[in-house]
C-alpha atoms as a PDB file:
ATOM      1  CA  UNK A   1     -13.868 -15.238  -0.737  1.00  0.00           C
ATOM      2  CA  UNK A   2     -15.270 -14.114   2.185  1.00  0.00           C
ATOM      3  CA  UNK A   3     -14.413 -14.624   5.715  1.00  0.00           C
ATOM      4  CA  UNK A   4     -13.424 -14.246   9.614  1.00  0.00           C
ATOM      5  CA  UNK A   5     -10.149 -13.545   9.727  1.00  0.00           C
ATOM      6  CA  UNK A   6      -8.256 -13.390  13.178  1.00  0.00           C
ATOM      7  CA  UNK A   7      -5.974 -10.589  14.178  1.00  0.00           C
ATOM      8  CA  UNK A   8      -2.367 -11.374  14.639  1.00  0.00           C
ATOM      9  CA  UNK A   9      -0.788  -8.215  15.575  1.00  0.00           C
ATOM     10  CA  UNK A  10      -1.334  -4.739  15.493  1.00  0.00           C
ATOM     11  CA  UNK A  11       1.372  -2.398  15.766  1.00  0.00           C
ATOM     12  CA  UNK A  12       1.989   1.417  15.040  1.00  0.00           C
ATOM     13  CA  UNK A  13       3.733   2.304  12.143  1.00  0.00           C
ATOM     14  CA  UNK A  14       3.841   6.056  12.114  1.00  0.00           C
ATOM     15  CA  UNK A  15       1.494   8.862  12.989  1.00  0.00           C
ATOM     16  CA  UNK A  16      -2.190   8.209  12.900  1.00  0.00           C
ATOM     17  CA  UNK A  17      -1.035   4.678  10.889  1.00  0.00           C
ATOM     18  CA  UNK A  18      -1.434   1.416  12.027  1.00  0.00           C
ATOM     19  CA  UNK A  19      -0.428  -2.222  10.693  1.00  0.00           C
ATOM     20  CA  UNK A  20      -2.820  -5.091  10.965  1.00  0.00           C
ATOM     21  CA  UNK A  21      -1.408  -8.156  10.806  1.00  0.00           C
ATOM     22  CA  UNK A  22      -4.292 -11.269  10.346  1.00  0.00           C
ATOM     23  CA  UNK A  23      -4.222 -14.906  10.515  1.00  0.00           C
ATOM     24  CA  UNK A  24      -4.580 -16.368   6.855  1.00  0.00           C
ATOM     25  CA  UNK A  25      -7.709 -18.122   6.343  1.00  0.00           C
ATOM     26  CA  UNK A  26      -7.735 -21.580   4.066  1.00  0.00           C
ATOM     27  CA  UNK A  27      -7.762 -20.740   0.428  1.00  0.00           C
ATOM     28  CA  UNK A  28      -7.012 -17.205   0.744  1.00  0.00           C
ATOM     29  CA  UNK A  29      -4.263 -16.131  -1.726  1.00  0.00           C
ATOM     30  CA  UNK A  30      -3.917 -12.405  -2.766  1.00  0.00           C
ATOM     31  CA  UNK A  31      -0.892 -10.299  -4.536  1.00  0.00           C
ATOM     32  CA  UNK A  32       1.013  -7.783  -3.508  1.00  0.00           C
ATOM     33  CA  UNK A  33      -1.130  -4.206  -4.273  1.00  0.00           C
ATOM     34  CA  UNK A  34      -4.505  -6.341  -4.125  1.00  0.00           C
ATOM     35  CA  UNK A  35      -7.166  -4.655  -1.447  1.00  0.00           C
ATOM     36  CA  UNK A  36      -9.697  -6.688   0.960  1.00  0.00           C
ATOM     37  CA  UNK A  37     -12.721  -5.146   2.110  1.00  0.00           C
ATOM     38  CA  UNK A  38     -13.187  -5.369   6.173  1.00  0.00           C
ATOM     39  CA  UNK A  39     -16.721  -5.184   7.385  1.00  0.00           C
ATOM     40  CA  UNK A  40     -17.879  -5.288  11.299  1.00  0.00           C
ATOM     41  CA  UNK A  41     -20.568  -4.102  13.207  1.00  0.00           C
ATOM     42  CA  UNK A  42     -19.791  -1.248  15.484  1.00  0.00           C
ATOM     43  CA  UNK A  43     -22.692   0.337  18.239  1.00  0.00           C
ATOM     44  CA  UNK A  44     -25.295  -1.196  16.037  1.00  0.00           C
ATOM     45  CA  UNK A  45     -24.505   0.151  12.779  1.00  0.00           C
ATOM     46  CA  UNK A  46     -23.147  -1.626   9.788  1.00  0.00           C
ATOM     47  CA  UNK A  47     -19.360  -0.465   8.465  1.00  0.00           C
ATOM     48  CA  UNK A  48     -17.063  -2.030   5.544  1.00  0.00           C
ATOM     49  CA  UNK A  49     -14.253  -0.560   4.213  1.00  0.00           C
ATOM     50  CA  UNK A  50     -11.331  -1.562   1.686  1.00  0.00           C
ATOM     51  CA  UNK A  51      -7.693  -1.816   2.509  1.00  0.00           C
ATOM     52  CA  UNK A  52      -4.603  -2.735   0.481  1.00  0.00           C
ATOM     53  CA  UNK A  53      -2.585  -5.363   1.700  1.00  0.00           C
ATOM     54  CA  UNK A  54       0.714  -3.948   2.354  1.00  0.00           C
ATOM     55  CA  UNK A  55       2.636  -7.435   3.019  1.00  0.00           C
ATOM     56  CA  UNK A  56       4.831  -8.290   0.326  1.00  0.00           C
ATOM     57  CA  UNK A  57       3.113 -11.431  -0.051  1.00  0.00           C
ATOM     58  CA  UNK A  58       0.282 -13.676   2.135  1.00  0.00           C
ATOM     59  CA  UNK A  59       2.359 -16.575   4.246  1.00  0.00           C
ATOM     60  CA  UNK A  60       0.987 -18.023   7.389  1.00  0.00           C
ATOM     61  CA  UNK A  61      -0.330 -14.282   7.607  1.00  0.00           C
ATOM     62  CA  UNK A  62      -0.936 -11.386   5.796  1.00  0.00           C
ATOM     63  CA  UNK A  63      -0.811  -7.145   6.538  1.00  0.00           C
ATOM     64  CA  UNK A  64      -2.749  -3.993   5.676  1.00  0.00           C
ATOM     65  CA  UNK A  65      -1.845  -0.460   7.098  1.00  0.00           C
ATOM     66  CA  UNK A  66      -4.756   1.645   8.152  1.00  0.00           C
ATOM     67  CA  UNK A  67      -4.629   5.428   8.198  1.00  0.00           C
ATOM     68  CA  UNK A  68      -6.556   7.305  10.506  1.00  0.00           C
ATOM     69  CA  UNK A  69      -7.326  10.738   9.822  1.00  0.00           C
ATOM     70  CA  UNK A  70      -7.861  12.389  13.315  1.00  0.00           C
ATOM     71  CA  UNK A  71     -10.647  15.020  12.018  1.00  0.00           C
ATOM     72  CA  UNK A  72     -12.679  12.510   9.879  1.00  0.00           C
ATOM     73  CA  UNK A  73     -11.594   9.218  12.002  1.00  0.00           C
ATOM     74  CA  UNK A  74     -15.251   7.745  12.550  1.00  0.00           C
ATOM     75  CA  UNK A  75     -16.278   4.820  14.378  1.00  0.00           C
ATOM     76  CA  UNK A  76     -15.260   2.155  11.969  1.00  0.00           C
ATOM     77  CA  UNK A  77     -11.723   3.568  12.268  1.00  0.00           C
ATOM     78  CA  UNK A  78     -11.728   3.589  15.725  1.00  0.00           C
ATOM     79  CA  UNK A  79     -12.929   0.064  15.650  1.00  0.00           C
ATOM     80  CA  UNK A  80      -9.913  -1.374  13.753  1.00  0.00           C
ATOM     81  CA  UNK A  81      -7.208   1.049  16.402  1.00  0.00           C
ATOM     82  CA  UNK A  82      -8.512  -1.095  19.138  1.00  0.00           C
ATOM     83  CA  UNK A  83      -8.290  -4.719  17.648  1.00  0.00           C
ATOM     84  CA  UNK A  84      -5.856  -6.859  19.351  1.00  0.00           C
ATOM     85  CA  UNK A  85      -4.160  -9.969  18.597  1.00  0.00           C
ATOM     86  CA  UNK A  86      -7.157 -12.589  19.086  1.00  0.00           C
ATOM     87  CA  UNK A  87      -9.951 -10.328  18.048  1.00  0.00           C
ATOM     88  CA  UNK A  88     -11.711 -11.302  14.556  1.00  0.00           C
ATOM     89  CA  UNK A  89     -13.581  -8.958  11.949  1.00  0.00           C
ATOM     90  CA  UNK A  90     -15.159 -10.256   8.373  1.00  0.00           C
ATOM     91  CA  UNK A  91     -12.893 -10.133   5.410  1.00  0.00           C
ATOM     92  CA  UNK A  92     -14.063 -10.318   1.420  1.00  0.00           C
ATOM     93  CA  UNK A  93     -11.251 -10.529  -1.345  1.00  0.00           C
ATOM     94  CA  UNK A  94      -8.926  -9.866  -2.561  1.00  0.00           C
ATOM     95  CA  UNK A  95     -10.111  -7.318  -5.567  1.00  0.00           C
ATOM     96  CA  UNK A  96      -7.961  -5.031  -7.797  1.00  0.00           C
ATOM     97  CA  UNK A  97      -5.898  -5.899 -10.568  1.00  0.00           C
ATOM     98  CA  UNK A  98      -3.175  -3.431 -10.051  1.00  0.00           C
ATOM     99  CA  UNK A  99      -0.510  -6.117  -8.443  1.00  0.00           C
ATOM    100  CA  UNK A 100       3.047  -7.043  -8.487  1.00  0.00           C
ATOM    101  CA  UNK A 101       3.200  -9.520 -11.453  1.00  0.00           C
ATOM    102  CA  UNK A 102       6.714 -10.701 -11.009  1.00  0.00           C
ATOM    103  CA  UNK A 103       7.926  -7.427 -13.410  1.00  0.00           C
ATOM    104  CA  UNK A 104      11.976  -7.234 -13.870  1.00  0.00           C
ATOM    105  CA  UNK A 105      11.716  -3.678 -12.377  1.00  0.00           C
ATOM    106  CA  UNK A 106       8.876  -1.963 -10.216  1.00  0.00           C
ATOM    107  CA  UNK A 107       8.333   1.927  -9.888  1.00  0.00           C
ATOM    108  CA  UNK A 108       5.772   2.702  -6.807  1.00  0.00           C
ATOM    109  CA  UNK A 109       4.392   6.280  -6.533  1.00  0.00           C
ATOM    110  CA  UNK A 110       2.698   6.589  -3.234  1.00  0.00           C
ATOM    111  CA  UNK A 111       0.564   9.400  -1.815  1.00  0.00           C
ATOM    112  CA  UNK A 112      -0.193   9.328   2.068  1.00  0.00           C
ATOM    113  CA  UNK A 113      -1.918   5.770   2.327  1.00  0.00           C
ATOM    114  CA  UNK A 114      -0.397   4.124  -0.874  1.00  0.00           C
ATOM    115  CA  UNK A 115       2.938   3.429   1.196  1.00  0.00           C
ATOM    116  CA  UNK A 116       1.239   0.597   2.041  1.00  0.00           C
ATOM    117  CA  UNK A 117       1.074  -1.044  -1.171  1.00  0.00           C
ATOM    118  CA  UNK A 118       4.175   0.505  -1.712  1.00  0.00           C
ATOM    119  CA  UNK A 119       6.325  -1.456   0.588  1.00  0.00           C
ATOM    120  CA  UNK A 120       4.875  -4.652   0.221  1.00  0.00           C
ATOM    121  CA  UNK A 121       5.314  -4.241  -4.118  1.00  0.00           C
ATOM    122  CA  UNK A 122       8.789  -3.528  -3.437  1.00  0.00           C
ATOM    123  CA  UNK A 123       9.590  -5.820  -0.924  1.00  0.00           C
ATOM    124  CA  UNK A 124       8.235  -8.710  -2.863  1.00  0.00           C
ATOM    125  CA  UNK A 125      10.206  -7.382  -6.037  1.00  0.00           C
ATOM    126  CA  UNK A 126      13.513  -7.315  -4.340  1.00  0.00           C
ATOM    127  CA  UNK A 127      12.866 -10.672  -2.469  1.00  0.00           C
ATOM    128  CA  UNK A 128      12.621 -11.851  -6.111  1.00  0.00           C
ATOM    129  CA  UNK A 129      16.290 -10.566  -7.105  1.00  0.00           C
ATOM    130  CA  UNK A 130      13.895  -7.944  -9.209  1.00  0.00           C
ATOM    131  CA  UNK A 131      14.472  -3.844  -8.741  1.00  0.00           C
ATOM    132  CA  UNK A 132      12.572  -1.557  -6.996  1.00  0.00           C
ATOM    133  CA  UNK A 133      11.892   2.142  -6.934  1.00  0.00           C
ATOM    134  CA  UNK A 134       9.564   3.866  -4.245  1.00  0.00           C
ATOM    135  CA  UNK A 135       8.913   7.188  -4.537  1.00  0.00           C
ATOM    136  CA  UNK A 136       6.304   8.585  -1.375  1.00  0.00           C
ATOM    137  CA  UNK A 137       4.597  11.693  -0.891  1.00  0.00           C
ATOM    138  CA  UNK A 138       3.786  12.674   3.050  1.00  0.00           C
ATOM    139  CA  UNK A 139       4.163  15.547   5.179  1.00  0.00           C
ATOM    140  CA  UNK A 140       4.195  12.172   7.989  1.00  0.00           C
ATOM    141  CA  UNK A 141       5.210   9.142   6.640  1.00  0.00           C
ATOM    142  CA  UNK A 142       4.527   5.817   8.099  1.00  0.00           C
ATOM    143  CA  UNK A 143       6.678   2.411   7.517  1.00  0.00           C
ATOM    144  CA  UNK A 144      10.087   4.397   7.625  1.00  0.00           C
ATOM    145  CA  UNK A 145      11.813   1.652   9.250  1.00  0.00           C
ATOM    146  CA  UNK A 146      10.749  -0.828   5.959  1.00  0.00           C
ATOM    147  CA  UNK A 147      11.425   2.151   3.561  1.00  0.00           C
ATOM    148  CA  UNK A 148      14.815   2.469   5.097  1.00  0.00           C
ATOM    149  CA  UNK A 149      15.570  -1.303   4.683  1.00  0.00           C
ATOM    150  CA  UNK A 150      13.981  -1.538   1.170  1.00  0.00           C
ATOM    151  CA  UNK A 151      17.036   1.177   0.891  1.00  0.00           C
ATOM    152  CA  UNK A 152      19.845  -0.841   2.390  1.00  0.00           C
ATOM    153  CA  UNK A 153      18.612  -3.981  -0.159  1.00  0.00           C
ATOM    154  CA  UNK A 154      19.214  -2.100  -2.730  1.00  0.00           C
ATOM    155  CA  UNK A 155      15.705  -0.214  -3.863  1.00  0.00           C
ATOM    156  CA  UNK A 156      16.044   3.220  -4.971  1.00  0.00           C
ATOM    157  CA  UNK A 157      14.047   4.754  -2.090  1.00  0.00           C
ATOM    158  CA  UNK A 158      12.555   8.832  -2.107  1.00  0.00           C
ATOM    159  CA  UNK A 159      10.497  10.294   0.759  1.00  0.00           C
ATOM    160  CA  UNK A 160       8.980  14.007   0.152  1.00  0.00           C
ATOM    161  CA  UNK A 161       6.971  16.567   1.753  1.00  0.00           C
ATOM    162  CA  UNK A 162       7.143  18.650  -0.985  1.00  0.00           C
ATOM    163  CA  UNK A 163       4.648  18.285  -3.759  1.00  0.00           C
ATOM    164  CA  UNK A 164       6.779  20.503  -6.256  1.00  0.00           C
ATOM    165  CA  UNK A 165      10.008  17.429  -5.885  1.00  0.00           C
ATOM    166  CA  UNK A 166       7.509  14.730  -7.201  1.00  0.00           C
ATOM    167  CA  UNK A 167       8.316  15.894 -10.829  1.00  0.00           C
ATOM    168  CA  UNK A 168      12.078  15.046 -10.056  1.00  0.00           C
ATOM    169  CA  UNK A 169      11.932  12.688  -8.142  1.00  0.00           C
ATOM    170  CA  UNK A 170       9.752  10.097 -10.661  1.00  0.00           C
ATOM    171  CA  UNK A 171      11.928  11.101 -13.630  1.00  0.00           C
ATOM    172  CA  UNK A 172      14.710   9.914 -11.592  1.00  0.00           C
ATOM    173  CA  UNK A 173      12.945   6.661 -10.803  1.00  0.00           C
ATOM    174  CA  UNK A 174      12.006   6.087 -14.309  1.00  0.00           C
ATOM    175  CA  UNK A 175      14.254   3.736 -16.010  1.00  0.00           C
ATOM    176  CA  UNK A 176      12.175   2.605 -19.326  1.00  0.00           C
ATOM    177  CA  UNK A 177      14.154  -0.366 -18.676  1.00  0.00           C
ATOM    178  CA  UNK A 178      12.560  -3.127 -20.596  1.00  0.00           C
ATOM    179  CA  UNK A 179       9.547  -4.648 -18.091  1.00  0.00           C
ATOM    180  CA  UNK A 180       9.406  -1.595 -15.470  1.00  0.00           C
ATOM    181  CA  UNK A 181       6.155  -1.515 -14.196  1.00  0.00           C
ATOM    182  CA  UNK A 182       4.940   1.570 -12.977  1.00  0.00           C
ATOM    183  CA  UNK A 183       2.469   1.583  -9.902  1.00  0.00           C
ATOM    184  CA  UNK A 184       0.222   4.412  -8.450  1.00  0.00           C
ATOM    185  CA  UNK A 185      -1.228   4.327  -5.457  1.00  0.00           C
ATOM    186  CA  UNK A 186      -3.215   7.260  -3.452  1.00  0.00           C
ATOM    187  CA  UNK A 187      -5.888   9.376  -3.140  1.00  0.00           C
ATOM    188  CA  UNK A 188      -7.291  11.469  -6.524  1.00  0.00           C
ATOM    189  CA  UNK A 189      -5.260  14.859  -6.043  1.00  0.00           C
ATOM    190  CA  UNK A 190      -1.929  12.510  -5.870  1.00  0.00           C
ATOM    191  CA  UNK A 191      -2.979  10.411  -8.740  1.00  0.00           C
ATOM    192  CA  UNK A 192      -3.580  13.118 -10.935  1.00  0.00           C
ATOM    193  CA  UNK A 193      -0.286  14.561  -9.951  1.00  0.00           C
ATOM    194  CA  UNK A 194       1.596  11.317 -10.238  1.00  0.00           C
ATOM    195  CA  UNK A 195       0.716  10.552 -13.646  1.00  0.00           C
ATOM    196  CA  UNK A 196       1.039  14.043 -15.017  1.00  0.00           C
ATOM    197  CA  UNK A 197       4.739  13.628 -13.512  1.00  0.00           C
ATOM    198  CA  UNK A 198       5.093  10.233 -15.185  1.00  0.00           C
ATOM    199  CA  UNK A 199       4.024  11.717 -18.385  1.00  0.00           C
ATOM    200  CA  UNK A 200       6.172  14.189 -18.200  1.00  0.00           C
ATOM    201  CA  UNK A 201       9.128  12.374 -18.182  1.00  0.00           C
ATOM    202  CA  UNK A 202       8.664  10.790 -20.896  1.00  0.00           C
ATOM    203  CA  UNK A 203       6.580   7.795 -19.732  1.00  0.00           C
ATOM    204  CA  UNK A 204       3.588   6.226 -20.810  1.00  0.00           C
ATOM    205  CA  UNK A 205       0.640   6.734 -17.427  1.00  0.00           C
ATOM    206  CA  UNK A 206      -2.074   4.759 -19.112  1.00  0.00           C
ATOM    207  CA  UNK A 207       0.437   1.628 -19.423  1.00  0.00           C
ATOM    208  CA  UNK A 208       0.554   2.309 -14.954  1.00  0.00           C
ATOM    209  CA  UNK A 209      -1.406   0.106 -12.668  1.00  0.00           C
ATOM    210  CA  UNK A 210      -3.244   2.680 -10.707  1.00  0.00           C
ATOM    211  CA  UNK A 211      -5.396   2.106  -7.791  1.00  0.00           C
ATOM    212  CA  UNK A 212      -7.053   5.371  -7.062  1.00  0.00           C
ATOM    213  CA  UNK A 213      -8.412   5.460  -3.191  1.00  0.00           C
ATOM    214  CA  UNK A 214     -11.590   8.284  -3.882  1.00  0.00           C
END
């Protein structure tokens, strides 16, 4: 569909990272790890880009957590750092097709920007009585204060700097309990990494949902 959404909220949620929270529009329904693209125009030129929603679900309102790279941060970025609650931007979606399902167990592999995803997936699987592994990769990770609740209800919760622990750490996380969904989510040098790690524990990365951000 496509729309004006309003914003709700924005607040920060680690360095350089920002949550969006928007208004739901009528007949807007998306999944957790679904993306929306957000389009405005800023000084005259013409921007869209896609986000992930990283709500665990879309209620009254729905989230997505925007990254901001301070070296290639260009307008459009800067255009979404200073919405405020009340402010409105065009919305199309949701796309993808890697989403939480309802899956007895979820394992989220996250590079940088895929936290967002990340939370929301595992959030909505534990809100479901369902289990949830997180495993994130960032030398500055955002959502801590989520990660460290998804932790206290029970999800099996690993932050890293280090690229070299990712190995470990998703071998630990893999269960090949019967339903565990594996999820990857983050840029192409982290994807390729991720699923090399799943496959070398043993697991199966073309049976992951993998949303690859360029």
């Amino acid at each position: 569909m496509d729309a004006t959404v309003t914003v709700a909220s924005v607040r920060n949620v680690g360095p350089g990272t920002f949550a969006i929270e928007f208004e739901t529009p009528a007949d807007f329904e998306a999944d957790p790890g679904q993306f929306v693209k957000l389009s405005a125009d800023v000084d005259g030129e013409s921007y869209a880009r896609f986000y992930t929603l990283s709500s665990p679900g879309v209620t009254d309102t729905f989230e997505v957590t925007v990254g901001i790279d301070p070296e290639e941060g260009g307008p459009f970025s800067q255009h979404l750092e200073s919405l405020a609650a009340g402010d409105s931007i065009d919305l199309s979606g949701p796309f993808g097709n890697s989403y939480y399902d309802g899956e007895a167990r979820v394992v989220v592999l996250a590079g940088g920007p895929g936290v967002g995803p990340a939370v929301g997936i595992a959030e909505a699987a534990i809100a479901d009585g369902n289990e949830a592994a997180v495993v994130y990769l960032d030398d500055a990770p955002a959502h801590e204060d989520r990660l460290d609740a998804l932790g206290d209800d029970g999800a099996s919760v690993v932050v890293t700097d280090e690229e070299s622990a990712l190995a470990d750490a998703v071998a630990d996380a893999l269960s090949d309990e019967d339903d565990e969904q594996v999820f990857v989510y983050g840029f192409a040098d982290f994807v390729e990494a991720a699923t090399d790690a799943i496959e070398a524990a043993g697991g199966d990365a073309d049976a992951a949902k993998v949303e690859n951000f360029g």
